[in-house]
PDB file of N, CA and C in Angstrom:
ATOM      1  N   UNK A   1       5.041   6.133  -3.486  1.00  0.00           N
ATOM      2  CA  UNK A   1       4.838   6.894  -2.275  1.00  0.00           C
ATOM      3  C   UNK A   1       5.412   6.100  -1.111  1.00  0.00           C
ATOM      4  N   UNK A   2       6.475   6.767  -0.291  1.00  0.00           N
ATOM      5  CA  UNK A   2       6.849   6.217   1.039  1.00  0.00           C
ATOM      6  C   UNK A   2       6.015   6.659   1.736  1.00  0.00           C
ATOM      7  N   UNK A   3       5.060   6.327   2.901  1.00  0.00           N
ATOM      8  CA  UNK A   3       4.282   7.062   3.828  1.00  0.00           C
ATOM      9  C   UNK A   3       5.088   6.088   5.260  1.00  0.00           C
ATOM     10  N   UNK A   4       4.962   6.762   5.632  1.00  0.00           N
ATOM     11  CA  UNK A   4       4.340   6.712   7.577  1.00  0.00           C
ATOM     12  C   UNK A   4       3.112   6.990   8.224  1.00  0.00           C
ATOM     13  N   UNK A   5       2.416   6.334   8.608  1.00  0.00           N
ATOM     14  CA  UNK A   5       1.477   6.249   9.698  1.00  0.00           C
ATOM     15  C   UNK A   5       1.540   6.288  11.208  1.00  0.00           C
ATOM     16  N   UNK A   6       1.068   7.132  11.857  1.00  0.00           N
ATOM     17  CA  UNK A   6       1.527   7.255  13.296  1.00  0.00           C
ATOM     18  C   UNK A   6       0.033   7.773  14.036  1.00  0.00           C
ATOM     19  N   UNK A   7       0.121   7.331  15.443  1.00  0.00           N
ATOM     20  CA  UNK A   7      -0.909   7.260  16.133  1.00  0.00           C
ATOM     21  C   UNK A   7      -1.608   5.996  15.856  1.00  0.00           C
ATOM     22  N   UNK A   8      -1.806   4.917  14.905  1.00  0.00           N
ATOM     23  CA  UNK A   8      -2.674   4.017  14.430  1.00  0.00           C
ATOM     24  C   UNK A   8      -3.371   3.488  15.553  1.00  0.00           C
ATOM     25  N   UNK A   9      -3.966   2.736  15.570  1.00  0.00           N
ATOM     26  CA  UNK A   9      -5.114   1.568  16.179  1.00  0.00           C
ATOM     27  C   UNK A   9      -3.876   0.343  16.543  1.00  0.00           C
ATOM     28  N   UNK A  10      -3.371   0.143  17.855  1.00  0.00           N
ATOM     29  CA  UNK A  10      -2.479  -1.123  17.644  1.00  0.00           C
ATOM     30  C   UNK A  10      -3.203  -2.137  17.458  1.00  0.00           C
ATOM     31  N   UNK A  11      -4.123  -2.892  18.069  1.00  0.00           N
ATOM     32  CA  UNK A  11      -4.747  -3.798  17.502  1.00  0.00           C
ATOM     33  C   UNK A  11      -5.234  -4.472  16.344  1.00  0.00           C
ATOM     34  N   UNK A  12      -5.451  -3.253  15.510  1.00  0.00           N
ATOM     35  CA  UNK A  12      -5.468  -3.378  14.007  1.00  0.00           C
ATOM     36  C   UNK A  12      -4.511  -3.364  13.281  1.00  0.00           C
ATOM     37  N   UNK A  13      -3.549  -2.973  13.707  1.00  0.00           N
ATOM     38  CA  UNK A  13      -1.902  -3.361  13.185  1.00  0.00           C
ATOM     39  C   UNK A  13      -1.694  -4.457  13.728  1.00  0.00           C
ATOM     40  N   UNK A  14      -2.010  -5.249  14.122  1.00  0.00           N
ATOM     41  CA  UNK A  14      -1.570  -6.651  14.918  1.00  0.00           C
ATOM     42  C   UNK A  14      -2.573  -7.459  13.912  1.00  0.00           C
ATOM     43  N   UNK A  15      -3.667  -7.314  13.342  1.00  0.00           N
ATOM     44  CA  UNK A  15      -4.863  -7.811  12.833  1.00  0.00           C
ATOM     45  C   UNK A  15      -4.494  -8.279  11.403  1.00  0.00           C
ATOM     46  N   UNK A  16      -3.600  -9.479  11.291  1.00  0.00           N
ATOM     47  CA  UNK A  16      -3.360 -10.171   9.306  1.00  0.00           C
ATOM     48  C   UNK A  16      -4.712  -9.973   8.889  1.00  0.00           C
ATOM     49  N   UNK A  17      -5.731 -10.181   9.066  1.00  0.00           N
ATOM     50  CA  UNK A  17      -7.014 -10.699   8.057  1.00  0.00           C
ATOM     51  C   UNK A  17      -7.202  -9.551   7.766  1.00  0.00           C
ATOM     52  N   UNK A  18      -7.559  -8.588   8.652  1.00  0.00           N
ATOM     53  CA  UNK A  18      -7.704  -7.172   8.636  1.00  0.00           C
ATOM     54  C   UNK A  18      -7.521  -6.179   7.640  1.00  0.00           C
ATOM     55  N   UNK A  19      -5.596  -6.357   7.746  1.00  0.00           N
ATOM     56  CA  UNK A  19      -4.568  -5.983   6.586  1.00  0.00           C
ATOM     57  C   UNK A  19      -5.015  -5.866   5.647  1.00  0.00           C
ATOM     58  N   UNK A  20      -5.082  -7.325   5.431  1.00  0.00           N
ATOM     59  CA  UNK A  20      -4.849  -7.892   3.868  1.00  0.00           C
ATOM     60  C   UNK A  20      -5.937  -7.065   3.542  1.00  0.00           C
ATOM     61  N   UNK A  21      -7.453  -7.483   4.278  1.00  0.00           N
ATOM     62  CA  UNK A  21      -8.621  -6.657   3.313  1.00  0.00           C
ATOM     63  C   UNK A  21      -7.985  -5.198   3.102  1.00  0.00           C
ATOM     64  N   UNK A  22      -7.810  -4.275   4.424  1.00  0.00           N
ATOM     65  CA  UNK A  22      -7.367  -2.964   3.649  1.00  0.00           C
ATOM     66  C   UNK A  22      -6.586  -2.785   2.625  1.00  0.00           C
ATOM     67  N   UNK A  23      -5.285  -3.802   2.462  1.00  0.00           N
ATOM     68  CA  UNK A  23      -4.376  -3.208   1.364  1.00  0.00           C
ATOM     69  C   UNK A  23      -4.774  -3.723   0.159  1.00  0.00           C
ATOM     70  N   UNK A  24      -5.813  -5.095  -0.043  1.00  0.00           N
ATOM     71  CA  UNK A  24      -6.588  -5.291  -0.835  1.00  0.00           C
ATOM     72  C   UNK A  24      -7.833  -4.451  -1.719  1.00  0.00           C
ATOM     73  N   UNK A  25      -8.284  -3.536  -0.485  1.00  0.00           N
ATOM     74  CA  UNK A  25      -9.145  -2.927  -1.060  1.00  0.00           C
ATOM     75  C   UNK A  25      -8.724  -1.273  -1.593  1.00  0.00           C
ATOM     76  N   UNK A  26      -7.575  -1.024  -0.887  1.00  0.00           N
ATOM     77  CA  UNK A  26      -6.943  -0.071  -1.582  1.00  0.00           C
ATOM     78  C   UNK A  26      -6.321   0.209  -2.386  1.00  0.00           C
ATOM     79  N   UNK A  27      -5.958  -1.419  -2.785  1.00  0.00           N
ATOM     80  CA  UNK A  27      -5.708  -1.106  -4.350  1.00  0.00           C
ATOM     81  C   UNK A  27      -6.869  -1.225  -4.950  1.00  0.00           C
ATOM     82  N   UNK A  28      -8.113  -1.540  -5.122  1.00  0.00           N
ATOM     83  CA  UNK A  28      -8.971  -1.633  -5.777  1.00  0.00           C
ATOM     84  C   UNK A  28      -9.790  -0.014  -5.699  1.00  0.00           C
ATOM     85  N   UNK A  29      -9.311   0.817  -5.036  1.00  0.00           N
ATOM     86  CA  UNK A  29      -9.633   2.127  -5.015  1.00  0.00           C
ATOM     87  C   UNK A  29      -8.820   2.556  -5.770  1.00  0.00           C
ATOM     88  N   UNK A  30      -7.404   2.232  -5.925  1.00  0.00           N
ATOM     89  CA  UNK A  30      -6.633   3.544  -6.553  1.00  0.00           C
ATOM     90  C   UNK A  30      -6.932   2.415  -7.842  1.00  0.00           C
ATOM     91  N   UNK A  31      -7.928   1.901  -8.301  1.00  0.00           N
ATOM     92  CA  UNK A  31      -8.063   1.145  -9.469  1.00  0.00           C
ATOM     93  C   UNK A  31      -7.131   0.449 -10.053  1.00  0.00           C
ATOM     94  N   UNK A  32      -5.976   0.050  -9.230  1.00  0.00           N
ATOM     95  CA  UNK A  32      -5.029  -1.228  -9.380  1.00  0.00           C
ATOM     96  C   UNK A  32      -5.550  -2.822  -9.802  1.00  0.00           C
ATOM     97  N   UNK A  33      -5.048  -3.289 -10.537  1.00  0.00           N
ATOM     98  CA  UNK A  33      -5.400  -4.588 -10.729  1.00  0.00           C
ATOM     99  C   UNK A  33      -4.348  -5.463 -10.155  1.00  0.00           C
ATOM    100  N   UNK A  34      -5.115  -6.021  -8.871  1.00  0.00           N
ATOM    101  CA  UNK A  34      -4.850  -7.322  -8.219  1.00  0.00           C
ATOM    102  C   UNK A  34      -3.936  -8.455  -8.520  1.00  0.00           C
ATOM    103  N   UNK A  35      -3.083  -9.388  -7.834  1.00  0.00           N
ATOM    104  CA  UNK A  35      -2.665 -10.086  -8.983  1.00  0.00           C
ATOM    105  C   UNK A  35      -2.422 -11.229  -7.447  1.00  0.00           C
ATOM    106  N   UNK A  36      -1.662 -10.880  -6.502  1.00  0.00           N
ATOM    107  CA  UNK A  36      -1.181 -11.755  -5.632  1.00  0.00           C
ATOM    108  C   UNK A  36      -1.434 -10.953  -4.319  1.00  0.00           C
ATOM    109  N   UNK A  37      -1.378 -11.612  -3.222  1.00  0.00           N
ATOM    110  CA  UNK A  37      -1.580 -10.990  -1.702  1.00  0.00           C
ATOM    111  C   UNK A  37      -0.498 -11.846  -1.018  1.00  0.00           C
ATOM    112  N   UNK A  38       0.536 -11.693   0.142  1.00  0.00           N
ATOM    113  CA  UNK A  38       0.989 -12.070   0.977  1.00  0.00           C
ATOM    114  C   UNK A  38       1.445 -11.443   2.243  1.00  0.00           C
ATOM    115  N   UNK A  39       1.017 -12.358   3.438  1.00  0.00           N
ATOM    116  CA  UNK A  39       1.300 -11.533   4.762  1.00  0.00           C
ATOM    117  C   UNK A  39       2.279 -12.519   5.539  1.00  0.00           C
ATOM    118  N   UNK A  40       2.880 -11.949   6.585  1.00  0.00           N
ATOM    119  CA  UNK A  40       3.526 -12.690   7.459  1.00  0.00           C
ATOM    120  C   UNK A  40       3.266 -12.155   8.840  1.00  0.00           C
ATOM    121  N   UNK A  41       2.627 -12.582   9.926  1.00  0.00           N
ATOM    122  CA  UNK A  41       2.723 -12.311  11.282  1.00  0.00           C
ATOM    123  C   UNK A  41       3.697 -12.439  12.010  1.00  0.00           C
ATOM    124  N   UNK A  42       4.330 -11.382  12.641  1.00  0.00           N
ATOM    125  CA  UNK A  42       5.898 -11.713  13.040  1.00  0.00           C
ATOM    126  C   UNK A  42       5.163 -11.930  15.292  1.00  0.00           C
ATOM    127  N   UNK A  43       6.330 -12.809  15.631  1.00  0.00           N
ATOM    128  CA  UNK A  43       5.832 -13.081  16.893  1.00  0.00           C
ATOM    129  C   UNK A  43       6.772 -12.422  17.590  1.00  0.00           C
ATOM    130  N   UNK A  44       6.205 -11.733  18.789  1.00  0.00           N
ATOM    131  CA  UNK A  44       4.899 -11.269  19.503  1.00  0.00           C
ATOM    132  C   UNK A  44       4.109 -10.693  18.579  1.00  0.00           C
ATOM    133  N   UNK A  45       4.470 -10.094  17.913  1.00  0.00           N
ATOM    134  CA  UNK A  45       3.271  -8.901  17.463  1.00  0.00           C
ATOM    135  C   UNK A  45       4.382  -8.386  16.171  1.00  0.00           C
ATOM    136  N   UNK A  46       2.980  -7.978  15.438  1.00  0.00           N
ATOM    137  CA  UNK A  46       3.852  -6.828  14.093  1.00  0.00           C
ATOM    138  C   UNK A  46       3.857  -7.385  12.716  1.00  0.00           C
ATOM    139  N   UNK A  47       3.465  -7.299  11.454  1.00  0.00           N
ATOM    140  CA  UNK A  47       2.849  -7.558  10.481  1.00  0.00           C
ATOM    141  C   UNK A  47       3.542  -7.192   9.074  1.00  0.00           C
ATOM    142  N   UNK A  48       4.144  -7.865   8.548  1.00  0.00           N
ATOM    143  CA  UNK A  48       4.260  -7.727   7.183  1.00  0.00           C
ATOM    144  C   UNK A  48       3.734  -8.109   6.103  1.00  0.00           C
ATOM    145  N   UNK A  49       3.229  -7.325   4.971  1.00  0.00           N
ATOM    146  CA  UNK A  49       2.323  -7.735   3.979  1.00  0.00           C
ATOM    147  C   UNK A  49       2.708  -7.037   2.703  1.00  0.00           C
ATOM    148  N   UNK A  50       2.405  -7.693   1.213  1.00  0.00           N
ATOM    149  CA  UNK A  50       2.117  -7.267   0.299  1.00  0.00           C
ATOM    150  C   UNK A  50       1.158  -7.086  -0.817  1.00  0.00           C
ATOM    151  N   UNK A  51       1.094  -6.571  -1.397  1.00  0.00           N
ATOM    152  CA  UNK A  51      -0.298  -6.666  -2.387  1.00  0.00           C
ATOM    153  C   UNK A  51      -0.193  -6.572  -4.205  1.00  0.00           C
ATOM    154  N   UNK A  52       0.538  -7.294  -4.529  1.00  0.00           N
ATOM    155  CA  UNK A  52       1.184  -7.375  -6.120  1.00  0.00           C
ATOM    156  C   UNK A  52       0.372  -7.121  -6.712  1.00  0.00           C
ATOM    157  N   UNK A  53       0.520  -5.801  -7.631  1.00  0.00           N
ATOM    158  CA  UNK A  53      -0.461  -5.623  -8.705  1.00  0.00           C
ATOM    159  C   UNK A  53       0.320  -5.387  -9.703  1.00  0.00           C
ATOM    160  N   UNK A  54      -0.723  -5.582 -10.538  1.00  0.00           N
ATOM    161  CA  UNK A  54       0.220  -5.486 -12.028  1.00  0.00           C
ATOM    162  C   UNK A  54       0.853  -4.019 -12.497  1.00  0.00           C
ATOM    163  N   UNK A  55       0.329  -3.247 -11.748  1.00  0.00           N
ATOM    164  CA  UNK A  55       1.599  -1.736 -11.940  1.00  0.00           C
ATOM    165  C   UNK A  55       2.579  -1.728 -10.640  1.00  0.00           C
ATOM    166  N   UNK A  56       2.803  -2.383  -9.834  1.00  0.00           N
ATOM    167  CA  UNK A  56       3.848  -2.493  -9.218  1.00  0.00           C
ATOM    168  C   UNK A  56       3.313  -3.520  -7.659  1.00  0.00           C
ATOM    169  N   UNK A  57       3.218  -2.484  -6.850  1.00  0.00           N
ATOM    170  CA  UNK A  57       2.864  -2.905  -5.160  1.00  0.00           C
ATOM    171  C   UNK A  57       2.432  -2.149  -4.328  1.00  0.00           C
ATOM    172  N   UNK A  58       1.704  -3.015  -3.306  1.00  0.00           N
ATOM    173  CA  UNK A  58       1.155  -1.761  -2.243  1.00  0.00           C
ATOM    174  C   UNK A  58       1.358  -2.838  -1.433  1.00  0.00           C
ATOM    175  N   UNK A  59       2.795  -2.476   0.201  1.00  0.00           N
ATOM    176  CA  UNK A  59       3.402  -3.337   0.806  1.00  0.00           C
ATOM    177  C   UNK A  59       2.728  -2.433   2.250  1.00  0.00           C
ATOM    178  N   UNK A  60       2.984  -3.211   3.712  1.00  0.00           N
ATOM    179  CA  UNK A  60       3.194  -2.143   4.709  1.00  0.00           C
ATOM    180  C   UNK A  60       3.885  -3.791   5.913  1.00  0.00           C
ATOM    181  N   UNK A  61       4.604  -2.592   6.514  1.00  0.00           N
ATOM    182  CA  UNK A  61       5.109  -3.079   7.703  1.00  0.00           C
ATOM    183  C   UNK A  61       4.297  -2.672   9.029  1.00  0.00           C
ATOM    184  N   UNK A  62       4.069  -3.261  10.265  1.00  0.00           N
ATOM    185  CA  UNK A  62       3.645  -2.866  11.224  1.00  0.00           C
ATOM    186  C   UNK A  62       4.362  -2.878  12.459  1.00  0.00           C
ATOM    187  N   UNK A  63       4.242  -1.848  13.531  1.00  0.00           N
ATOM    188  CA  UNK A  63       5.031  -1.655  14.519  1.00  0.00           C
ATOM    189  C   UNK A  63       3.661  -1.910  15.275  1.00  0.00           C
ATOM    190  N   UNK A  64       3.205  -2.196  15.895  1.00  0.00           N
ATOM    191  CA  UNK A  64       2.277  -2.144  17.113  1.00  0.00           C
ATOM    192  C   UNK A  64       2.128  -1.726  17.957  1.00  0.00           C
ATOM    193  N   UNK A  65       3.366  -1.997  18.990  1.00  0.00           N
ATOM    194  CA  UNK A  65       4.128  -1.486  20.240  1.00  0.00           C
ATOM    195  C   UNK A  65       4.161   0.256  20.230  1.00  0.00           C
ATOM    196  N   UNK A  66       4.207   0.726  19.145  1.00  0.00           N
ATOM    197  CA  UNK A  66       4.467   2.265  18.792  1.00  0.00           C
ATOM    198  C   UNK A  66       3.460   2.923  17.504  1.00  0.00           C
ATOM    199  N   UNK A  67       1.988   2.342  17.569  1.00  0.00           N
ATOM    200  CA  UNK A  67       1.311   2.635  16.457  1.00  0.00           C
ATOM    201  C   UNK A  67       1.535   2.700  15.558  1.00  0.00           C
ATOM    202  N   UNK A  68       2.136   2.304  15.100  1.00  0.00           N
ATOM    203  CA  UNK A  68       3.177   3.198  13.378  1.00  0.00           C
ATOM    204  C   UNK A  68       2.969   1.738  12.471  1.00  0.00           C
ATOM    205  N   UNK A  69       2.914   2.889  11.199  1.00  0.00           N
ATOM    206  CA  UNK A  69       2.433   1.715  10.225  1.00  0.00           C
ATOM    207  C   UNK A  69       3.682   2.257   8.913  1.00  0.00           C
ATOM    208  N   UNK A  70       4.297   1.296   8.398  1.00  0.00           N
ATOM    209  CA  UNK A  70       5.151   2.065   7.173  1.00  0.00           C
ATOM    210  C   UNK A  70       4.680   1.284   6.051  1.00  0.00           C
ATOM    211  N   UNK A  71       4.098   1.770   4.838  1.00  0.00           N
ATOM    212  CA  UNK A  71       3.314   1.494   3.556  1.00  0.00           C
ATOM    213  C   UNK A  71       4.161   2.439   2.528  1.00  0.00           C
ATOM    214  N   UNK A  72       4.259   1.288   1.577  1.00  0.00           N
ATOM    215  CA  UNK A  72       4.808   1.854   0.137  1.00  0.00           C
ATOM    216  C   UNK A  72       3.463   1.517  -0.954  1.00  0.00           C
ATOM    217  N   UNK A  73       3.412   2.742  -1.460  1.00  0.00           N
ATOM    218  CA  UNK A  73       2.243   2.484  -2.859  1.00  0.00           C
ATOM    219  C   UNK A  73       3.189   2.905  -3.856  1.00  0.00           C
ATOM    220  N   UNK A  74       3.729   1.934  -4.786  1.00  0.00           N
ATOM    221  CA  UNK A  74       4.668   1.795  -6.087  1.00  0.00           C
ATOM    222  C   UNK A  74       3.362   1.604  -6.995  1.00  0.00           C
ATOM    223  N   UNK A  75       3.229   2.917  -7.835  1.00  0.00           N
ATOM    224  CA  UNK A  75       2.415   2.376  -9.251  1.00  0.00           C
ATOM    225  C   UNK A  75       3.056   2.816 -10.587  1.00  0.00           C
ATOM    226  N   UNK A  76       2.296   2.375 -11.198  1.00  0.00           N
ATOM    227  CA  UNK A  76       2.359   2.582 -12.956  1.00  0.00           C
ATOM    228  C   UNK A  76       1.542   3.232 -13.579  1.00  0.00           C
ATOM    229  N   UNK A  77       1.465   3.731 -14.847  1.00  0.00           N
ATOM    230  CA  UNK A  77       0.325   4.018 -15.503  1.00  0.00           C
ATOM    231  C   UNK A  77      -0.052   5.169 -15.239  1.00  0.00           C
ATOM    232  N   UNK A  78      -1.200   5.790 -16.033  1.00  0.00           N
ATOM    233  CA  UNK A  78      -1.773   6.824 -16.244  1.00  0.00           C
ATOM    234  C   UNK A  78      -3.181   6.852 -15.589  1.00  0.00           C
ATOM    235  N   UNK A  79      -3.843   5.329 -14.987  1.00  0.00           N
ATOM    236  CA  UNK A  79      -4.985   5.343 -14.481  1.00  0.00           C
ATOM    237  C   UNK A  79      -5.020   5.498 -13.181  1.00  0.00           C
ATOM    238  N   UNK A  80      -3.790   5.027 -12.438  1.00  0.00           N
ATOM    239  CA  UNK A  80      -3.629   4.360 -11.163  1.00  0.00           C
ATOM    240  C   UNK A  80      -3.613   5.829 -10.583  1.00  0.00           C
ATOM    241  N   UNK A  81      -4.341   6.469  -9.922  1.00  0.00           N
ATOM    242  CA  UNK A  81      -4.161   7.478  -8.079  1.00  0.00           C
ATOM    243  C   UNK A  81      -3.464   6.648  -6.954  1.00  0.00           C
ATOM    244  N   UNK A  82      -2.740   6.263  -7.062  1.00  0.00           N
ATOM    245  CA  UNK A  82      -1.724   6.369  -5.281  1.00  0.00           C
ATOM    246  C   UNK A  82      -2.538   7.345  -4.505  1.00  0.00           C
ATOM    247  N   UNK A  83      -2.725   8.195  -4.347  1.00  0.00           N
ATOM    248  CA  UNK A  83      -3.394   9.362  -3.191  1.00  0.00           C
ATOM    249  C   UNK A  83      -4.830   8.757  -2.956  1.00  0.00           C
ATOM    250  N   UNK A  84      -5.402   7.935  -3.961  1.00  0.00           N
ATOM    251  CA  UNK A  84      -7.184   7.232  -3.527  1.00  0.00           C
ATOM    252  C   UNK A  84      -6.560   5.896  -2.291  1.00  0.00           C
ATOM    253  N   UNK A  85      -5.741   5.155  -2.568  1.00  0.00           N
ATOM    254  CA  UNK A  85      -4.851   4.124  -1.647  1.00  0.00           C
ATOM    255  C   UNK A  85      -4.461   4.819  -0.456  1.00  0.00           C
ATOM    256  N   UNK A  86      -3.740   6.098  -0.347  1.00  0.00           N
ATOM    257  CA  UNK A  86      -2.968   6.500   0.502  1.00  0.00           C
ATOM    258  C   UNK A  86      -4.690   6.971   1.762  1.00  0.00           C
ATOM    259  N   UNK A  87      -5.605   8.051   0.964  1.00  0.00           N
ATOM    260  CA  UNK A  87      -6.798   8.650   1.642  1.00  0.00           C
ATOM    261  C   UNK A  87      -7.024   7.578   2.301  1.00  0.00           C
ATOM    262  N   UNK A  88      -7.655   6.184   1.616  1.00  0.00           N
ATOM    263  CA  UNK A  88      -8.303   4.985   2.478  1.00  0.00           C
ATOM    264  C   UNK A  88      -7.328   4.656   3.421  1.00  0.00           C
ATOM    265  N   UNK A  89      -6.132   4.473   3.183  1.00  0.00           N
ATOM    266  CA  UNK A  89      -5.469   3.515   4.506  1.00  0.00           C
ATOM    267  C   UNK A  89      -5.319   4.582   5.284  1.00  0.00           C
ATOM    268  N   UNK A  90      -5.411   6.030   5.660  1.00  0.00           N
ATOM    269  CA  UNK A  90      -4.822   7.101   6.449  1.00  0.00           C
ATOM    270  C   UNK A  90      -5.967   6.586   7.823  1.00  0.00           C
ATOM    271  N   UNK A  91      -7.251   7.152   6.609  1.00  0.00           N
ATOM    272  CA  UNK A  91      -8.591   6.859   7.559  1.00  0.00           C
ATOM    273  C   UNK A  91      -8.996   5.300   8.337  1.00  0.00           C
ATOM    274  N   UNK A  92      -8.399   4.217   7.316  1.00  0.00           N
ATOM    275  CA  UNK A  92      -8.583   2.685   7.992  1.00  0.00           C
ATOM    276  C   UNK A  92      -7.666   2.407   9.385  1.00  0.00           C
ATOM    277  N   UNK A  93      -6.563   3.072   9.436  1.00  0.00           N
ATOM    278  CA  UNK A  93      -5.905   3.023  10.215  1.00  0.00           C
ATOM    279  C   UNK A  93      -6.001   3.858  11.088  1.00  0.00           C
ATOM    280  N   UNK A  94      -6.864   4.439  11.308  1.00  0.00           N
ATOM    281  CA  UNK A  94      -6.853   5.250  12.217  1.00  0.00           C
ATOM    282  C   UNK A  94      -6.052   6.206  12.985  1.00  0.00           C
ATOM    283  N   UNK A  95      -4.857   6.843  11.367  1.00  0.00           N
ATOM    284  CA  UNK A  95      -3.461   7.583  11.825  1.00  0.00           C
ATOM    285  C   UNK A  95      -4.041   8.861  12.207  1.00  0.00           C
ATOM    286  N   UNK A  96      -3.124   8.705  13.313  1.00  0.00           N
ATOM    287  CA  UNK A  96      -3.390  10.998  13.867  1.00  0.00           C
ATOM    288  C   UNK A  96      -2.902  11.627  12.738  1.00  0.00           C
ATOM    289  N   UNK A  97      -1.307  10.829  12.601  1.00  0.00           N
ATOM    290  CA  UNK A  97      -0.517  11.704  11.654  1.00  0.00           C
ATOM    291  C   UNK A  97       0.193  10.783  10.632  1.00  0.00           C
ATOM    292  N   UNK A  98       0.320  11.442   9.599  1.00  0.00           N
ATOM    293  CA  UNK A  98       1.382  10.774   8.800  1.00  0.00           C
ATOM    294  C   UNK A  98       2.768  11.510   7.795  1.00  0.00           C
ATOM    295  N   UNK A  99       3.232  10.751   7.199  1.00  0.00           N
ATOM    296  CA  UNK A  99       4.496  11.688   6.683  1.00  0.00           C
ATOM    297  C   UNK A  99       4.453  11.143   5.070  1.00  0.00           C
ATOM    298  N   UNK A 100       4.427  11.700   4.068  1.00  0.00           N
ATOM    299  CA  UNK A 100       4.864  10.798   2.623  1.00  0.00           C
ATOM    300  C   UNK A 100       5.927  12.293   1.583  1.00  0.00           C
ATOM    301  N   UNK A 101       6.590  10.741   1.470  1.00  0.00           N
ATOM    302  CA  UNK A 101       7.447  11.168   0.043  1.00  0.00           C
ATOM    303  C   UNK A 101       6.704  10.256  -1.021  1.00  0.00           C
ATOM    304  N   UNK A 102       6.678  11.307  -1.996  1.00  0.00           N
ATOM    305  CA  UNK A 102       6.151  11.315  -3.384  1.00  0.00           C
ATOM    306  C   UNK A 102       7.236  11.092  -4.401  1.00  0.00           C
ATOM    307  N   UNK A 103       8.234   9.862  -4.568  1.00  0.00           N
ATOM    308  CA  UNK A 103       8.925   9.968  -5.601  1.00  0.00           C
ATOM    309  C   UNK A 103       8.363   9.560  -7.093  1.00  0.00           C
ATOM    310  N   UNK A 104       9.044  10.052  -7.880  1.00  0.00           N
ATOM    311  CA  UNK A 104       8.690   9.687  -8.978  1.00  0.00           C
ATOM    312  C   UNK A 104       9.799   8.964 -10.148  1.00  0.00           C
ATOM    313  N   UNK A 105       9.040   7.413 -10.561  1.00  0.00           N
ATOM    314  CA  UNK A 105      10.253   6.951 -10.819  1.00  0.00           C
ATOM    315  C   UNK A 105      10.265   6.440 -11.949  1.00  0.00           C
ATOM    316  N   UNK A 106      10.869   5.429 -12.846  1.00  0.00           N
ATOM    317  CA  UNK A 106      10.761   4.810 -13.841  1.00  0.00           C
ATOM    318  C   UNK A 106      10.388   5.708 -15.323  1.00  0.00           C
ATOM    319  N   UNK A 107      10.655   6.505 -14.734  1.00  0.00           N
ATOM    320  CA  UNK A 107       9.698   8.055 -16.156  1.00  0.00           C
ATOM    321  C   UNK A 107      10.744   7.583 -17.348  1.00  0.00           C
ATOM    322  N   UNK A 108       9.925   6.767 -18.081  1.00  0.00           N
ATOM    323  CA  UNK A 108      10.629   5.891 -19.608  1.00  0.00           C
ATOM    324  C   UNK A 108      10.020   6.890 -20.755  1.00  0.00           C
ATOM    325  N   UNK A 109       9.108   8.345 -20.412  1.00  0.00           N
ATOM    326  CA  UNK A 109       8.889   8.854 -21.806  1.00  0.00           C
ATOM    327  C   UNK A 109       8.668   7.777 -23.302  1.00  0.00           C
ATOM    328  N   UNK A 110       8.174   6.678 -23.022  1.00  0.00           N
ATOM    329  CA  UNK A 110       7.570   5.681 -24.016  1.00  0.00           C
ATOM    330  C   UNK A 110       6.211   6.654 -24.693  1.00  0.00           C
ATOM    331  N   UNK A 111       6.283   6.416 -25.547  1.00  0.00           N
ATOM    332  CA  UNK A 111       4.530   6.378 -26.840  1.00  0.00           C
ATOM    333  C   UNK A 111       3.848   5.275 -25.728  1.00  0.00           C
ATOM    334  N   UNK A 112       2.424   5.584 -25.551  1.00  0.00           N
ATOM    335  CA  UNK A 112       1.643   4.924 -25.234  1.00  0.00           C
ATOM    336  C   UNK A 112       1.463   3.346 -25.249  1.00  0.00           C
ATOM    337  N   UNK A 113       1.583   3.463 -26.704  1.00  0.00           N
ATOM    338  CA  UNK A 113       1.486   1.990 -27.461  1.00  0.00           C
ATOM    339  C   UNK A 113       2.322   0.917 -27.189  1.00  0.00           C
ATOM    340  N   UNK A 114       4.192   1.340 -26.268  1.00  0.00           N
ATOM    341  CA  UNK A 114       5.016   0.616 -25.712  1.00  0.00           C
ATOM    342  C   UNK A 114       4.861   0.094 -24.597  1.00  0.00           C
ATOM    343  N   UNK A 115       3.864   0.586 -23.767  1.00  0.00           N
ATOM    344  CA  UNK A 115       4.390   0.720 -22.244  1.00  0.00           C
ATOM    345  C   UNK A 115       3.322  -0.331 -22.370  1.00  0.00           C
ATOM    346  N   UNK A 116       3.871  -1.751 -21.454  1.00  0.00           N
ATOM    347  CA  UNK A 116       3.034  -3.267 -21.417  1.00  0.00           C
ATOM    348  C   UNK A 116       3.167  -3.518 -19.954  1.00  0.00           C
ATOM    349  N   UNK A 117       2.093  -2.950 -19.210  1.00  0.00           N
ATOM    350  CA  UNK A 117       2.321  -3.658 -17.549  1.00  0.00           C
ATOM    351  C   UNK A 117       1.032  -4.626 -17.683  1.00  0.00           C
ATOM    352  N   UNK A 118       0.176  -4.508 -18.264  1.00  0.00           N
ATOM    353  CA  UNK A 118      -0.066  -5.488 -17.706  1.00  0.00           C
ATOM    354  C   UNK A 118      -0.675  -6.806 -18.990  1.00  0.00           C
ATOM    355  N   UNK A 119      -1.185  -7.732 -18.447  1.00  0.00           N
ATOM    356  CA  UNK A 119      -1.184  -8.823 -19.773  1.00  0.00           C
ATOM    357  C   UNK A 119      -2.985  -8.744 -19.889  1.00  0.00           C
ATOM    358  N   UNK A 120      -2.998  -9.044 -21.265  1.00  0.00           N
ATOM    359  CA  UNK A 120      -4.310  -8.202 -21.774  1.00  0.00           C
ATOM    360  C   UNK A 120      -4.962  -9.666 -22.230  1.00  0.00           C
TER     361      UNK A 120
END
């Protein structure tokens, strides 16, 4: 999912600790398993972060200056909801509005029994 966020909370787009918990905890909604977290605070203002899980990523960039938040939720699997990730960060962020493309990618038509994301 490409989304956009618009209207946001600037302050909370300016907020690393903040972030991290939301994109942390939104993968733990769309039942992603965790693996790595990294942010970068860009100066003056504005936020880049990621959230490595073992079916792919849940990244976002921040604009501050212009509310806007841009978040990618890349998953895998048959368990993972992207849309439980996307609901929480709409509402955490406090977007008026937002925009998403829904691509769909990697479709390998594997048997069950092939497909290895994550280590068991």
């Amino acid at each position: 999912m490409l989304v956009e966020f618009y209207g946001c909370d600037s302050q909370l787009l300016n907020n690393e600790k903040k972030l991290k918990f939301l994109l942390e905890t939104a993968a733990d909604r769309c039942k992603a398993t965790r693996i790595k977290t990294l942010f970068h605070k860009f100066n003056p203002q504005g936020i880049s972060g990621i959230v490595i899980i073992a079916e792919s990523h849940i990244s976002i960039h921040t604009w501050p200056e212009y509310n806007v938040a841009s978040v990618d939720i890349y998953t895998c699997g048959e368990v993972i909801n992207p849309w439980d990730a996307f609901k929480y960060l709409e509402k955490e962020l406090k977007s008026k509005n937002a925009t998403v493309i829904e691509m769909r990618r990697g479709i390998l038509n594997l048997p069950e029994e092939q497909v290895k994301h994550k280590v068991e």
